[in-house]
Protein backbone atom coordinates (compact mmCIF):
# COMPACT_ATOMS: atom_id res chain seq x y z
CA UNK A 1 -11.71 36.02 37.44
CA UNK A 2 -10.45 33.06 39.27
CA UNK A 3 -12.39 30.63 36.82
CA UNK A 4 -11.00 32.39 34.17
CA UNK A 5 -7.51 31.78 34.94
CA UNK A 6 -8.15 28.42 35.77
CA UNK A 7 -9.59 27.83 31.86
CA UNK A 8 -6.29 29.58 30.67
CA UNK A 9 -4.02 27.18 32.68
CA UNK A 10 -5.73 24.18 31.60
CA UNK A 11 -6.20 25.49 27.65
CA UNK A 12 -2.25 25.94 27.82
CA UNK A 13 -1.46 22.51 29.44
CA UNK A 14 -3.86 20.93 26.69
CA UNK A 15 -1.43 22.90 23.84
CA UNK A 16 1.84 21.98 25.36
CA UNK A 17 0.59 18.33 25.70
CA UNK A 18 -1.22 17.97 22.81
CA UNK A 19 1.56 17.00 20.01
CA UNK A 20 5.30 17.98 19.73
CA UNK A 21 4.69 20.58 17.10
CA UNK A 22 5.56 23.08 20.44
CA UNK A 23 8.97 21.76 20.32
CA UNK A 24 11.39 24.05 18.49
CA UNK A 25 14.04 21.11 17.63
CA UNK A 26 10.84 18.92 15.50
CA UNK A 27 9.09 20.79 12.98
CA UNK A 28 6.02 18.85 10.68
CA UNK A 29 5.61 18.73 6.82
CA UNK A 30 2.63 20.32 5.22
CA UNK A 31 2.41 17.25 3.32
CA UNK A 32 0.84 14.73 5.50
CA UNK A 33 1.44 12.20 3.01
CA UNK A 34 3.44 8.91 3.68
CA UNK A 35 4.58 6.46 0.75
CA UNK A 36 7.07 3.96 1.86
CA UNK A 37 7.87 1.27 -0.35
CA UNK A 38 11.06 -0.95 -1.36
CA UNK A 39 11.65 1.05 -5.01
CA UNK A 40 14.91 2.53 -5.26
CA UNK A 41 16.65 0.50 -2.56
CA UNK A 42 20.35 -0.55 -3.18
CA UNK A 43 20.13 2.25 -6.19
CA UNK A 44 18.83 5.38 -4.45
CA UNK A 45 18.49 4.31 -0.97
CA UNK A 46 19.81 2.28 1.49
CA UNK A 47 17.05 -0.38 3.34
CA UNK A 48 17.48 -2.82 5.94
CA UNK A 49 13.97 -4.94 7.67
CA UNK A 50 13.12 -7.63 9.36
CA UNK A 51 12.06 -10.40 8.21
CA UNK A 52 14.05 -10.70 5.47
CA UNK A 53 12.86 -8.88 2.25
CA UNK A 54 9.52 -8.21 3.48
CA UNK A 55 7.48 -5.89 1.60
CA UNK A 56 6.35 -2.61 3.42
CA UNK A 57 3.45 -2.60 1.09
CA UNK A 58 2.02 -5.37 2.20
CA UNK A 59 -0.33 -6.66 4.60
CA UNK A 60 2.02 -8.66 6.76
CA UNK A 61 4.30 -7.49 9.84
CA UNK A 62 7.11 -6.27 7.84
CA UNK A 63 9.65 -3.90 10.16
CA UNK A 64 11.55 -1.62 7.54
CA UNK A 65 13.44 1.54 6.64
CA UNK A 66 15.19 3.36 4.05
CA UNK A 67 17.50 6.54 4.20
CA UNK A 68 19.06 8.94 1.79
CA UNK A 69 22.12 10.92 2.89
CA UNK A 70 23.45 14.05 1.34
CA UNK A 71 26.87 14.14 0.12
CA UNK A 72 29.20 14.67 3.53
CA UNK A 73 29.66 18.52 4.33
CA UNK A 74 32.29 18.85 7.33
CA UNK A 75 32.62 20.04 10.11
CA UNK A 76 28.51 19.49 9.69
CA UNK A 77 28.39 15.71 8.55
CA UNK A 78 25.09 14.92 5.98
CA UNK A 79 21.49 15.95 5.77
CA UNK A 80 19.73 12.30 5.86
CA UNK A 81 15.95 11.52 4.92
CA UNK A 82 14.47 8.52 6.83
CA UNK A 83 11.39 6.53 6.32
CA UNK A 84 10.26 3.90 9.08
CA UNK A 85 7.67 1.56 8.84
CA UNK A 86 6.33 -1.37 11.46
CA UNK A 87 4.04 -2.59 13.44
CA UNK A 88 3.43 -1.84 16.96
CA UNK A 89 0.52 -0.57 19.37
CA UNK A 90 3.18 1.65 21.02
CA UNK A 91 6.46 2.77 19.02
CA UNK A 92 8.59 2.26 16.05
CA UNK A 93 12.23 3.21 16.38
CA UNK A 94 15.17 3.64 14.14
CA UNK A 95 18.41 4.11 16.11
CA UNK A 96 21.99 5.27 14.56
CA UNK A 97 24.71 4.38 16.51
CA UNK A 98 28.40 3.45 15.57
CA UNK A 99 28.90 0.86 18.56
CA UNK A 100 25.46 -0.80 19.85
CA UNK A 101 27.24 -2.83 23.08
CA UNK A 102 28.45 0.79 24.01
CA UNK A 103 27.93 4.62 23.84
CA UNK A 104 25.41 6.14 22.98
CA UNK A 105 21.81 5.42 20.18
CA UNK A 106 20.12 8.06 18.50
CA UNK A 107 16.58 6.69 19.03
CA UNK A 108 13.93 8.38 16.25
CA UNK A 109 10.43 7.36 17.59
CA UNK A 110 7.28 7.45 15.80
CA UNK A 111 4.32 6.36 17.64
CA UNK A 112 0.48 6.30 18.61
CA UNK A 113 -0.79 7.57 21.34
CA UNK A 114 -3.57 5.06 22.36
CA UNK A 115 -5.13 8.09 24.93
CA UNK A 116 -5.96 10.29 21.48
CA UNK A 117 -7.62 7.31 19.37
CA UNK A 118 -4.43 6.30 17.92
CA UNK A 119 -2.93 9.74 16.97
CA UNK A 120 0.59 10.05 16.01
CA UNK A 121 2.99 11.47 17.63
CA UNK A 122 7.13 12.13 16.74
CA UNK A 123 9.85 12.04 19.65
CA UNK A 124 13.94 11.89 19.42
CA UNK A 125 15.92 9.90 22.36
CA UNK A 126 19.01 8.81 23.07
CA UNK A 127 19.78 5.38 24.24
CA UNK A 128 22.25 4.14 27.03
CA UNK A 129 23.89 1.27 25.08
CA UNK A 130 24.67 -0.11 28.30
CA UNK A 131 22.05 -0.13 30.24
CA UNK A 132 19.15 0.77 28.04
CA UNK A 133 18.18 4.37 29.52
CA UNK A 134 16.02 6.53 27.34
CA UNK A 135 16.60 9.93 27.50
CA UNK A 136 15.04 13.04 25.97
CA UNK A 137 17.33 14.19 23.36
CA UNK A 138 16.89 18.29 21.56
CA UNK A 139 18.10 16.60 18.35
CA UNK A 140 16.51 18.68 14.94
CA UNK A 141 14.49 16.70 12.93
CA UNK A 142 12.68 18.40 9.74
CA UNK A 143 9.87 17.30 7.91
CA UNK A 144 8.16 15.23 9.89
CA UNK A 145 5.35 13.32 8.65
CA UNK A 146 3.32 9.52 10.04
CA UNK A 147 0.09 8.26 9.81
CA UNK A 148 -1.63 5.31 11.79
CA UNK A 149 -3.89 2.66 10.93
CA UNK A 150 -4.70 0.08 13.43
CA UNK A 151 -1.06 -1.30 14.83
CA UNK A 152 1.17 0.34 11.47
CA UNK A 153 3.17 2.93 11.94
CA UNK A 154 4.67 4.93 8.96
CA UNK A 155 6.49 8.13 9.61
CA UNK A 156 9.23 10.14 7.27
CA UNK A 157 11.50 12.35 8.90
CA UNK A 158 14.47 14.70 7.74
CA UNK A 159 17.95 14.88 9.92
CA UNK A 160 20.59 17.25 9.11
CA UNK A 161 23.97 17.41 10.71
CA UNK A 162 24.27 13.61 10.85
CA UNK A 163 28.04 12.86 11.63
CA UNK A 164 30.26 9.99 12.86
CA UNK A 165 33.60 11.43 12.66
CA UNK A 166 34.01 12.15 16.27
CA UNK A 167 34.00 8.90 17.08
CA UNK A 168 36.58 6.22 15.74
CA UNK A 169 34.87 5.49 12.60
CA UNK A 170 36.52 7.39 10.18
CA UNK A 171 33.48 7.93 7.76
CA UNK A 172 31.49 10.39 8.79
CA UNK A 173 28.23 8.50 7.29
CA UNK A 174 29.24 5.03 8.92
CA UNK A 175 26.78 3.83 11.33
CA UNK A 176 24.72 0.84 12.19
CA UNK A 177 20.98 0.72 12.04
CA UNK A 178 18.71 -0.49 14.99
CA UNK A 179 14.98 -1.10 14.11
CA UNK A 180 12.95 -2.13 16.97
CA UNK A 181 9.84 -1.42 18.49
CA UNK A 182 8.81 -0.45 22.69
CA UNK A 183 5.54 0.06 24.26
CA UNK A 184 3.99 3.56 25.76
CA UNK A 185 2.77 3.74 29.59
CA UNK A 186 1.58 5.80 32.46
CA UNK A 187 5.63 6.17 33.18
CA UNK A 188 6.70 7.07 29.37
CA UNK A 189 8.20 5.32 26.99
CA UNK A 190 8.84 1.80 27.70
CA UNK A 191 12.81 0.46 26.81
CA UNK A 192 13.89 0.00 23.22
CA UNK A 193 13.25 -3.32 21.64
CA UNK A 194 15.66 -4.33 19.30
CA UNK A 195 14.57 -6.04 16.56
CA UNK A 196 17.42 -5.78 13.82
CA UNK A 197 20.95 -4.96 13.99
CA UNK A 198 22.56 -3.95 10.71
CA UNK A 199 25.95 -4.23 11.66
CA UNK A 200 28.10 -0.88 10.40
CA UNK A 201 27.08 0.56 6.78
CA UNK A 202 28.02 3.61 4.79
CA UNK A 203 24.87 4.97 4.69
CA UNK A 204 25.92 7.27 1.77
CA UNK A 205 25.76 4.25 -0.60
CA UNK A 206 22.40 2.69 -0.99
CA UNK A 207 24.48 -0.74 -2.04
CA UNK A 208 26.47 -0.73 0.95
CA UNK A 209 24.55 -3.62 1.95
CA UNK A 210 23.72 -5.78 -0.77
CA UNK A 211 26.11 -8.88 -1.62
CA UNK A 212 28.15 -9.10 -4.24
CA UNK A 213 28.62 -11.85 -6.51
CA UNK A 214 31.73 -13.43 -6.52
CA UNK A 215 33.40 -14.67 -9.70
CA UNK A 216 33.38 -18.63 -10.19
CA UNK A 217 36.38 -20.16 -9.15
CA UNK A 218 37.93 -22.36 -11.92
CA UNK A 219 39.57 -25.60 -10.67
CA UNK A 220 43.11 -26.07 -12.54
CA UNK A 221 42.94 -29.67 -12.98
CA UNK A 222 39.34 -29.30 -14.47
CA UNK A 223 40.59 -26.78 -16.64
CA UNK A 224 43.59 -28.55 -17.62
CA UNK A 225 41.44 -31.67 -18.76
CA UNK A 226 39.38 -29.19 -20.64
CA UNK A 227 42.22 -28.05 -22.58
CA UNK A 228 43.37 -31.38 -23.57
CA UNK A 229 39.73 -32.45 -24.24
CA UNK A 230 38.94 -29.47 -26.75
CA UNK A 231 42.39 -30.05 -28.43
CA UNK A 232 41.40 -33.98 -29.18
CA UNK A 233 38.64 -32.72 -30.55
CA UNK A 234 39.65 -30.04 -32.53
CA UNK A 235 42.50 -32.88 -33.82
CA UNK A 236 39.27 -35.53 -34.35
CA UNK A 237 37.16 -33.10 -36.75
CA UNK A 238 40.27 -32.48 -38.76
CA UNK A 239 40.96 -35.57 -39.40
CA UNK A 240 37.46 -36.91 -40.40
CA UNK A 241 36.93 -33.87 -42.14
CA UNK A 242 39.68 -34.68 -44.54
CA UNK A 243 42.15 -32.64 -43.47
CA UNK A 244 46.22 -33.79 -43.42
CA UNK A 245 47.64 -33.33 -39.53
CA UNK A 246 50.83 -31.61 -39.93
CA UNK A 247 53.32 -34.24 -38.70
CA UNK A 248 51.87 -36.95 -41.71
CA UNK A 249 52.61 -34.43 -43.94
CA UNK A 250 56.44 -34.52 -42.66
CA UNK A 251 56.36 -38.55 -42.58
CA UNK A 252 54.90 -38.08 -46.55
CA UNK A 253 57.30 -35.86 -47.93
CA UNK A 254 59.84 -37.49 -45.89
CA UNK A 255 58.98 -40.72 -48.27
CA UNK A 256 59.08 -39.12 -51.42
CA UNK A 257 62.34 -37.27 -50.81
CA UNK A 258 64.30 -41.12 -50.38
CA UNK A 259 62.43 -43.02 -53.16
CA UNK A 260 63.69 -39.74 -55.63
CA UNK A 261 67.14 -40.76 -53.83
CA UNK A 262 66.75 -44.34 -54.67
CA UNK A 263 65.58 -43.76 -58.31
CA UNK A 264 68.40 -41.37 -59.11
């Protein structure tokens, strides 16, 4: 009897600690697919990474992620879809916070746990923007999906509720992206490594951050000069075209109109 409730204790410490799918806030997709790639961004969705324009396709460290929020819904803000993808033998992490020197981060962490041969496992934090404290945050997050394959990590991951208007930012999908990566210890989660700052973006429009391209600026005096140029031109093919410029057709008629005078 005694061994047998010894089993049961250890069988239930094995589910609780086995993966996050015990946690009521995180539910997992059915579809354990993940396909992250740079089509659609600044038309469907909104991507930031680190280095610049690398390609999450490719076999190179390339730290990058996309998101696609819902049109704004208050008092409940937007439902946002997120896809992360970097390299690290711990975690990846894509923060959302309006003011990264103070306040608070969401932290969304996908990561391998080196203990389980690399399995992958989902977590949601919030970060101390002041001193860097992680701590456990019961945020809902839908659709959770993330593979592993050596040191990349790709997750996808649904939010809903995401909103911004309590603080001073008046849009309610204004926020600025951290990517960054952390390690995993005996102690936890090691502190958040950031890697990339976006600076604050309407994440409701995928172009929020992608330049725009300025219209030349025309120089007066070069245009001026222009102006004159084309109209010596214009005044050089008529005449060696055989054409009369109006003022020598004054001076002609002029001429004829005093030698009828003089003959009269």
């Amino acid at each position: 009897m005694e061994r047998g409730l010894i089993l049961l204790v250890a069988a239930v410490g094995v589910y609780v600690a086995s993966g996050v799918q015990g946690i009521s806030y995180l539910s997992f997709s059915n579809n354990t697919q993940v396909n992250i790639s740079q089509i659609g961004c600044g038309v469907t969705k909104l991507c930031v990474q680190t280095p610049a324009n690398c390609d999450p396709t490719g076999n190179t460290s390339c730290l990058f992620a996309s998101v696609i929020s819902s049109t704004s819904v208050a008092p409940n803000g937007s439902a946002m879809s997120f896809q992360l993808r970097g390299d690290s033998v711990g975690y990846i992490a894509l923060g959302l916070t309006v003011n990264a020197s103070q306040g608070t981060t969401m932290l969304f962490i996908c990561a391998q746990n080196s203990s389980k041969n690399g399995s992958f496992f989902f977590q949601t934090m919030d970060q101390n923007n002041i001193n860097g404290a992680l701590t456990p945050a019961d945020r809902i997050t839908t659709e959770i999906r993330g593979i592993v394959n050596s040191n990349v990590i790709k997750c996808e991951f649904n939010v809903p509720n995401v909103n911004a208007s309590k603080t001073q930012i008046s849009s309610p999908t204004t926020f600025s992206l951290l990517l960054g990566t952390g390690t995993i210890t005996g102690n936890g989660l090691s502190p958040f490594n950031i890697s990339l700052n976006s600076g604050l973006l309407n994440l409701a429009n995928p172009a929020s951050n992608v330049p725009t391209t300025a219209p030349p600026v025309v120089n007066p005096t070069m245009a001026s000069t222009k102006i004159v140029n084309t109209t010596m031109a214009n005044t050089t093919m008529a005449s060696s075209s055989g054409a009369v410029p109006p003022h020598a057709m004054l001076l002609l008629l002029s001429v004829l109109t005093l030698y009828v005078l003089l003959r009269a």
